[in-house]
C-alpha atoms as a PDB file:
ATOM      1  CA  UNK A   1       8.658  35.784 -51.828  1.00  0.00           C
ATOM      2  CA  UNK A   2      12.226  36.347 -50.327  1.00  0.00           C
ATOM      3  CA  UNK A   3      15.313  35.807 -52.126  1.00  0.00           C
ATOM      4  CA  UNK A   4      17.413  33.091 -50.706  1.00  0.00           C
ATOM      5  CA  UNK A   5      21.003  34.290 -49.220  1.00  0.00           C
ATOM      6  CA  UNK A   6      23.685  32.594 -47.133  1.00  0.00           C
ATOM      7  CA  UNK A   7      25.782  34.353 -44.759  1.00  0.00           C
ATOM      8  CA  UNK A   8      28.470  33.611 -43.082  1.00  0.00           C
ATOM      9  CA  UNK A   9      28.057  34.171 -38.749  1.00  0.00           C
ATOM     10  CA  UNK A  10      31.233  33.475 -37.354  1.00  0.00           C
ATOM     11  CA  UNK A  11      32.414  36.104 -35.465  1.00  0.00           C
ATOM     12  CA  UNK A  12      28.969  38.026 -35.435  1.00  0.00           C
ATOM     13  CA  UNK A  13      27.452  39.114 -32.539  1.00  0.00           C
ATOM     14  CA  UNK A  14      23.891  37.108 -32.236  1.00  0.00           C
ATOM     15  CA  UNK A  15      21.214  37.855 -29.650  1.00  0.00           C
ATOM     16  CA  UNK A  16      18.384  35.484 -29.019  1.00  0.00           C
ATOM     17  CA  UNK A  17      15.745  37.218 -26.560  1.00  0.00           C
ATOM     18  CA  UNK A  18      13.782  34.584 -25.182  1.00  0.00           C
ATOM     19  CA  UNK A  19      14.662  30.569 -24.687  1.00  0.00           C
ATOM     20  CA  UNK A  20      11.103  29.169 -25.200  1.00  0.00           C
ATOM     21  CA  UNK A  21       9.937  26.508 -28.188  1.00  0.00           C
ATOM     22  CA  UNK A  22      10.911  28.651 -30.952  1.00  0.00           C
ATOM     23  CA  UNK A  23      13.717  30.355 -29.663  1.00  0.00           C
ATOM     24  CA  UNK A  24      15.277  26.696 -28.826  1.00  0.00           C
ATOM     25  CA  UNK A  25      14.763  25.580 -32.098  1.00  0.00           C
ATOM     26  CA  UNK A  26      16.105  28.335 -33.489  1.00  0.00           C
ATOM     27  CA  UNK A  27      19.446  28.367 -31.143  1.00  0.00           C
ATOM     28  CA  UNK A  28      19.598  24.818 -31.830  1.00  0.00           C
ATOM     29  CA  UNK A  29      20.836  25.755 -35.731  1.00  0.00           C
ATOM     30  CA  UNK A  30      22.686  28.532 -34.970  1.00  0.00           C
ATOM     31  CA  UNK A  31      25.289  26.650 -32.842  1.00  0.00           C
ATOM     32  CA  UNK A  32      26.040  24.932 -36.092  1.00  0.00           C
ATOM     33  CA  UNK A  33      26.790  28.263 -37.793  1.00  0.00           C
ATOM     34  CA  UNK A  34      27.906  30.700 -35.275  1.00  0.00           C
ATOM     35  CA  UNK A  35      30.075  30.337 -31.911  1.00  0.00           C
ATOM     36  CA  UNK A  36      28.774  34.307 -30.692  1.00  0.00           C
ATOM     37  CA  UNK A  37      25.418  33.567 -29.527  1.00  0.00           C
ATOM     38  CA  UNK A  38      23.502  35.311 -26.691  1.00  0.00           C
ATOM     39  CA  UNK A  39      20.298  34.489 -25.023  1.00  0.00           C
ATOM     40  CA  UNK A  40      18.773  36.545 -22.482  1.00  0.00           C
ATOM     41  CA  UNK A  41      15.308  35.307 -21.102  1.00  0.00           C
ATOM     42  CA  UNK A  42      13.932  35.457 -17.440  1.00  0.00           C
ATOM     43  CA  UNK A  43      13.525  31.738 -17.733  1.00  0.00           C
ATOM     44  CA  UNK A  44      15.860  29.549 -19.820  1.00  0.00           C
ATOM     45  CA  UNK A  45      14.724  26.049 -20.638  1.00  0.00           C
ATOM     46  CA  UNK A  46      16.679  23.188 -19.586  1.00  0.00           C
ATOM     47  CA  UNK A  47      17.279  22.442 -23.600  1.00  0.00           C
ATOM     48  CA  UNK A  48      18.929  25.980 -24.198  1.00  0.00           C
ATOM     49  CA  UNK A  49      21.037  25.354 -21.175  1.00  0.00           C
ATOM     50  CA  UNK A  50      22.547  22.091 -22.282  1.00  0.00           C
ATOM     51  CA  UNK A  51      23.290  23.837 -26.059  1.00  0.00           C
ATOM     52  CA  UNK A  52      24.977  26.807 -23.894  1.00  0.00           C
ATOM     53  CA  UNK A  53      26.993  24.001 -21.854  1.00  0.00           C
ATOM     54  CA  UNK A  54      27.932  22.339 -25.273  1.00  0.00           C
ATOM     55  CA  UNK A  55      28.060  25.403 -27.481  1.00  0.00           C
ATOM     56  CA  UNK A  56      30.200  27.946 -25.211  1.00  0.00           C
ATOM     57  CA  UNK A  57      27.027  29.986 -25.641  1.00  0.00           C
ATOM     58  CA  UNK A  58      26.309  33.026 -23.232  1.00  0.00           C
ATOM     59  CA  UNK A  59      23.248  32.995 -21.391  1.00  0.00           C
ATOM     60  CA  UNK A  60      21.673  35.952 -19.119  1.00  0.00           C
ATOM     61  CA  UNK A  61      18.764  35.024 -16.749  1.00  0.00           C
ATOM     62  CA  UNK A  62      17.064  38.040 -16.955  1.00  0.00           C
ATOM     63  CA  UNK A  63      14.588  40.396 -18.699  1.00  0.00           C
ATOM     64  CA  UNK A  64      15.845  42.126 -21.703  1.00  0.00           C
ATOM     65  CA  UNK A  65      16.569  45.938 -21.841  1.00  0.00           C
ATOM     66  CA  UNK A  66      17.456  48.159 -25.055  1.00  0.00           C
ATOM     67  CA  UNK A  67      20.941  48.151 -24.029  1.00  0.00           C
ATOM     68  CA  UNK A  68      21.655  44.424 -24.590  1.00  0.00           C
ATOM     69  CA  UNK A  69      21.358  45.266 -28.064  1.00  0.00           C
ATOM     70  CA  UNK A  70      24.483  47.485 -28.427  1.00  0.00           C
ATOM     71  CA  UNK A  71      27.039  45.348 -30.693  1.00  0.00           C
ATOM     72  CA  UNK A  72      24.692  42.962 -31.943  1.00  0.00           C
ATOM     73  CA  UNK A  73      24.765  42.056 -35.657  1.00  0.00           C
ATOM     74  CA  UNK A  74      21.868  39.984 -36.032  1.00  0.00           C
ATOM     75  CA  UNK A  75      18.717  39.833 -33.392  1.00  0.00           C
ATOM     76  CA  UNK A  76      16.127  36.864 -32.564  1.00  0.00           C
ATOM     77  CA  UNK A  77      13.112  38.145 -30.779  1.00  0.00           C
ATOM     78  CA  UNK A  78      11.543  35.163 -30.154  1.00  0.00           C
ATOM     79  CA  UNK A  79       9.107  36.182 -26.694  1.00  0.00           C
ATOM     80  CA  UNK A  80       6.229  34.898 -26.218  1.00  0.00           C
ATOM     81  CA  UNK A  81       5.203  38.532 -25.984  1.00  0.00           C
ATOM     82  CA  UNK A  82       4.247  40.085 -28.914  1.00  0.00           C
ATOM     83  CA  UNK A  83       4.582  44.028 -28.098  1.00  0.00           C
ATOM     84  CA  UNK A  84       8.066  43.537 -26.687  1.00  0.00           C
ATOM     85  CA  UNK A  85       9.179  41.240 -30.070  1.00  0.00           C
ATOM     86  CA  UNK A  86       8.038  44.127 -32.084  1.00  0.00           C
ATOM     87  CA  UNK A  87       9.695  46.963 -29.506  1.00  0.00           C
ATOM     88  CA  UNK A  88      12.812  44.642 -30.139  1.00  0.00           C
ATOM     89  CA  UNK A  89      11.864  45.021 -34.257  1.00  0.00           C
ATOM     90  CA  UNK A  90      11.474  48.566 -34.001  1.00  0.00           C
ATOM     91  CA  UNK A  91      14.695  49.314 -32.276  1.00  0.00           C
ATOM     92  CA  UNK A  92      16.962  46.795 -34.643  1.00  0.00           C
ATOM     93  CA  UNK A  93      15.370  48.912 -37.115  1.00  0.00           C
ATOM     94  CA  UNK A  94      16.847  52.006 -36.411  1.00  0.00           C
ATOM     95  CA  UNK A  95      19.977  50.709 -35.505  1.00  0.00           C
ATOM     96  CA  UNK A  96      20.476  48.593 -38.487  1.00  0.00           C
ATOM     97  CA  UNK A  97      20.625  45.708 -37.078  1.00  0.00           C
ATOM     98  CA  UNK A  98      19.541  42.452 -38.713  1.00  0.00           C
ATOM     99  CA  UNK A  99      16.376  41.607 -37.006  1.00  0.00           C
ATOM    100  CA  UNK A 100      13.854  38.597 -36.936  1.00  0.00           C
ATOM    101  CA  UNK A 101      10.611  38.913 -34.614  1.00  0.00           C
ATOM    102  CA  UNK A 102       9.449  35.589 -34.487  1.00  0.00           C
ATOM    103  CA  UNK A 103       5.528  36.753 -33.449  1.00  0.00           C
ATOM    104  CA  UNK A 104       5.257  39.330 -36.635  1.00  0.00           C
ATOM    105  CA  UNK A 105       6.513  38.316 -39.940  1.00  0.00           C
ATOM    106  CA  UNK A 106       5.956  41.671 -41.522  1.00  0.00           C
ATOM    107  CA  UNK A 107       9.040  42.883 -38.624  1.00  0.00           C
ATOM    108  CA  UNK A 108      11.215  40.171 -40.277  1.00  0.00           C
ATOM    109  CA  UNK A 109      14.641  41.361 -42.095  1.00  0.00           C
ATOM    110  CA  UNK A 110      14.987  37.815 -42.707  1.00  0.00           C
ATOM    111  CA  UNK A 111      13.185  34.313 -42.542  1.00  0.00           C
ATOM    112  CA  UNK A 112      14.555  31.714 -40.496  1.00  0.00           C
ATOM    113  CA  UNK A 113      14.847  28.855 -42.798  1.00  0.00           C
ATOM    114  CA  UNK A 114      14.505  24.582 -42.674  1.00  0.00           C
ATOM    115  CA  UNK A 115      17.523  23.459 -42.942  1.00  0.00           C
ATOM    116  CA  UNK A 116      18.885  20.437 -44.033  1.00  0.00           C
ATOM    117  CA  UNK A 117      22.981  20.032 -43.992  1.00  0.00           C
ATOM    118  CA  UNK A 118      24.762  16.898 -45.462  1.00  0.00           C
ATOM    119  CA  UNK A 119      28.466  17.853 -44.432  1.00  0.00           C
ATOM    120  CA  UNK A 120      29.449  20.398 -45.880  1.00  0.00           C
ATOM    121  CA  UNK A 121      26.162  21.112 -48.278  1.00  0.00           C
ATOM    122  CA  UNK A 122      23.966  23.492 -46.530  1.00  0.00           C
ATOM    123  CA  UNK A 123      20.272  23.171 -48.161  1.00  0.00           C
ATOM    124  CA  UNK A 124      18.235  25.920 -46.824  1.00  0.00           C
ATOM    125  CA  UNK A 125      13.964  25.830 -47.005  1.00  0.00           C
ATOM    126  CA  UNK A 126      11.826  28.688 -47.009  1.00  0.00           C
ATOM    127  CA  UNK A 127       8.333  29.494 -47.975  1.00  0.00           C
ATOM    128  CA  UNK A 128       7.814  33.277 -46.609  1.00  0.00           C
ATOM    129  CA  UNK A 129       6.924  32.274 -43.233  1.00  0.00           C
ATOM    130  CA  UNK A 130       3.696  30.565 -44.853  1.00  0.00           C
ATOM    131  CA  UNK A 131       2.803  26.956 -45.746  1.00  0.00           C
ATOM    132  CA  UNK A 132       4.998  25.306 -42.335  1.00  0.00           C
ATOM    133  CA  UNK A 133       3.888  22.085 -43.361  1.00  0.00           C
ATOM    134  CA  UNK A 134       4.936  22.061 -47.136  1.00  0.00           C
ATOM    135  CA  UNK A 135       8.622  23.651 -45.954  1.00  0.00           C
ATOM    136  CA  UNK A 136       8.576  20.333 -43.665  1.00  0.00           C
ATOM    137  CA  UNK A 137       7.315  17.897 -45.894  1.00  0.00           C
ATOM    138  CA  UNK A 138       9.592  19.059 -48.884  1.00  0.00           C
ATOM    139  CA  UNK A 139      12.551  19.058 -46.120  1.00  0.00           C
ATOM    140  CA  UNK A 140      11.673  15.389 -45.342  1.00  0.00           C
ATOM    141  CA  UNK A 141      11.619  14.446 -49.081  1.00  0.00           C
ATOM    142  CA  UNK A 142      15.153  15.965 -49.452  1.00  0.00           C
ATOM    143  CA  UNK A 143      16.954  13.905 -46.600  1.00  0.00           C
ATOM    144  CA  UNK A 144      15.387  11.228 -48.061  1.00  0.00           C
ATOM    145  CA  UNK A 145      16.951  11.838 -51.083  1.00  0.00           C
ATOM    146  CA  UNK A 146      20.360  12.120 -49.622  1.00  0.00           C
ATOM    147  CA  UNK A 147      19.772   9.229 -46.895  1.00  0.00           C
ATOM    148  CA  UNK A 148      19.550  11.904 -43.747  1.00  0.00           C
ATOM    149  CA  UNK A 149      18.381  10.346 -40.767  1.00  0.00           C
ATOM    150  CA  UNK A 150      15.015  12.153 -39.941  1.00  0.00           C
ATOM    151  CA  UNK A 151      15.837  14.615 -37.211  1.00  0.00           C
ATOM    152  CA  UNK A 152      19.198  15.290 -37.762  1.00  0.00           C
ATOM    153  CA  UNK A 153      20.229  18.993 -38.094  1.00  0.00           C
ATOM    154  CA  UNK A 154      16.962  20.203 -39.321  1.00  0.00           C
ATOM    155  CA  UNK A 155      14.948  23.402 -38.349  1.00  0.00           C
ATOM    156  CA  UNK A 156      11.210  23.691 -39.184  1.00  0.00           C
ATOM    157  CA  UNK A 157       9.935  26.739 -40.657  1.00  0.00           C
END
């Protein structure tokens, strides 16, 4: 079980590798939180492209080497290769830098919560990487609660 913690981004350094499913999703809540994001993947999906356009975010066509991580604060590795997510673990590691490797949860420095934001009420939803479909469902009950259009500003575990 992880403790929950909220911190605040702006003006950190974020690095997504990859631009795939998860990586989108996860970019998609950032840009809500943070206006320092990077994403370097040899193919960027037309979804992370429009969030760049609309979010000043950096993008880098390209793969990823070791020295993209210099600076960072806090690291996605969100591939859909699983040596080079944990490579990317490994190396945050010794660095220090916050790290989340999206293929191995036992690499995680932190979980990547639901989220559900009414204004300014932040209301984040985690179960340890397990049970996805009891962090949605109990997400779902909560904008219910406070009348939050399904879909709106939400990130599934």
């Amino acid at each position: 079980m992880h403790f929950p913690v909220f911190v605040d981004l702006s003006g950190k350094e974020i690095l997504v590798v990859g631009a795939g499913k998860i990586a989108s999703r996860r970019i998609r809540t950032l840009c809500d939180f943070s206006e320092r994001i990077t994403v370097i993947a040899p193919e960027i999906s037309p979804e992370v492209l429009s969030l760049a356009e609309k979010n000043s975010m950096k993008t880098l066509q390209r793969r990823f080497v070791m020295e993209d991580l210099e600076g960072k604060d806090m690291v996605l590795a969100a591939t859909d290769d699983a040596s080079l997510n944990r490579e990317i673990g490994v190396r945050c590691r010794a660095l220090g830098i916050l790290v989340n490797v999206s293929s191995e949860q036992s690499m995680c420095d932190f979980q990547f919560p639901s989220i559900v934001q009414d204004g300014e009420v932040v209301i984040g939803l985690n179960a340890s990487g397990k049970a996805h479909h009891l962090v949605k469902e109990t997400r779902q009950k909560v904008e219910r609660c406070l009348n939050i259009p399904d879909g709106v500003g939400k990130y599934d575990d």
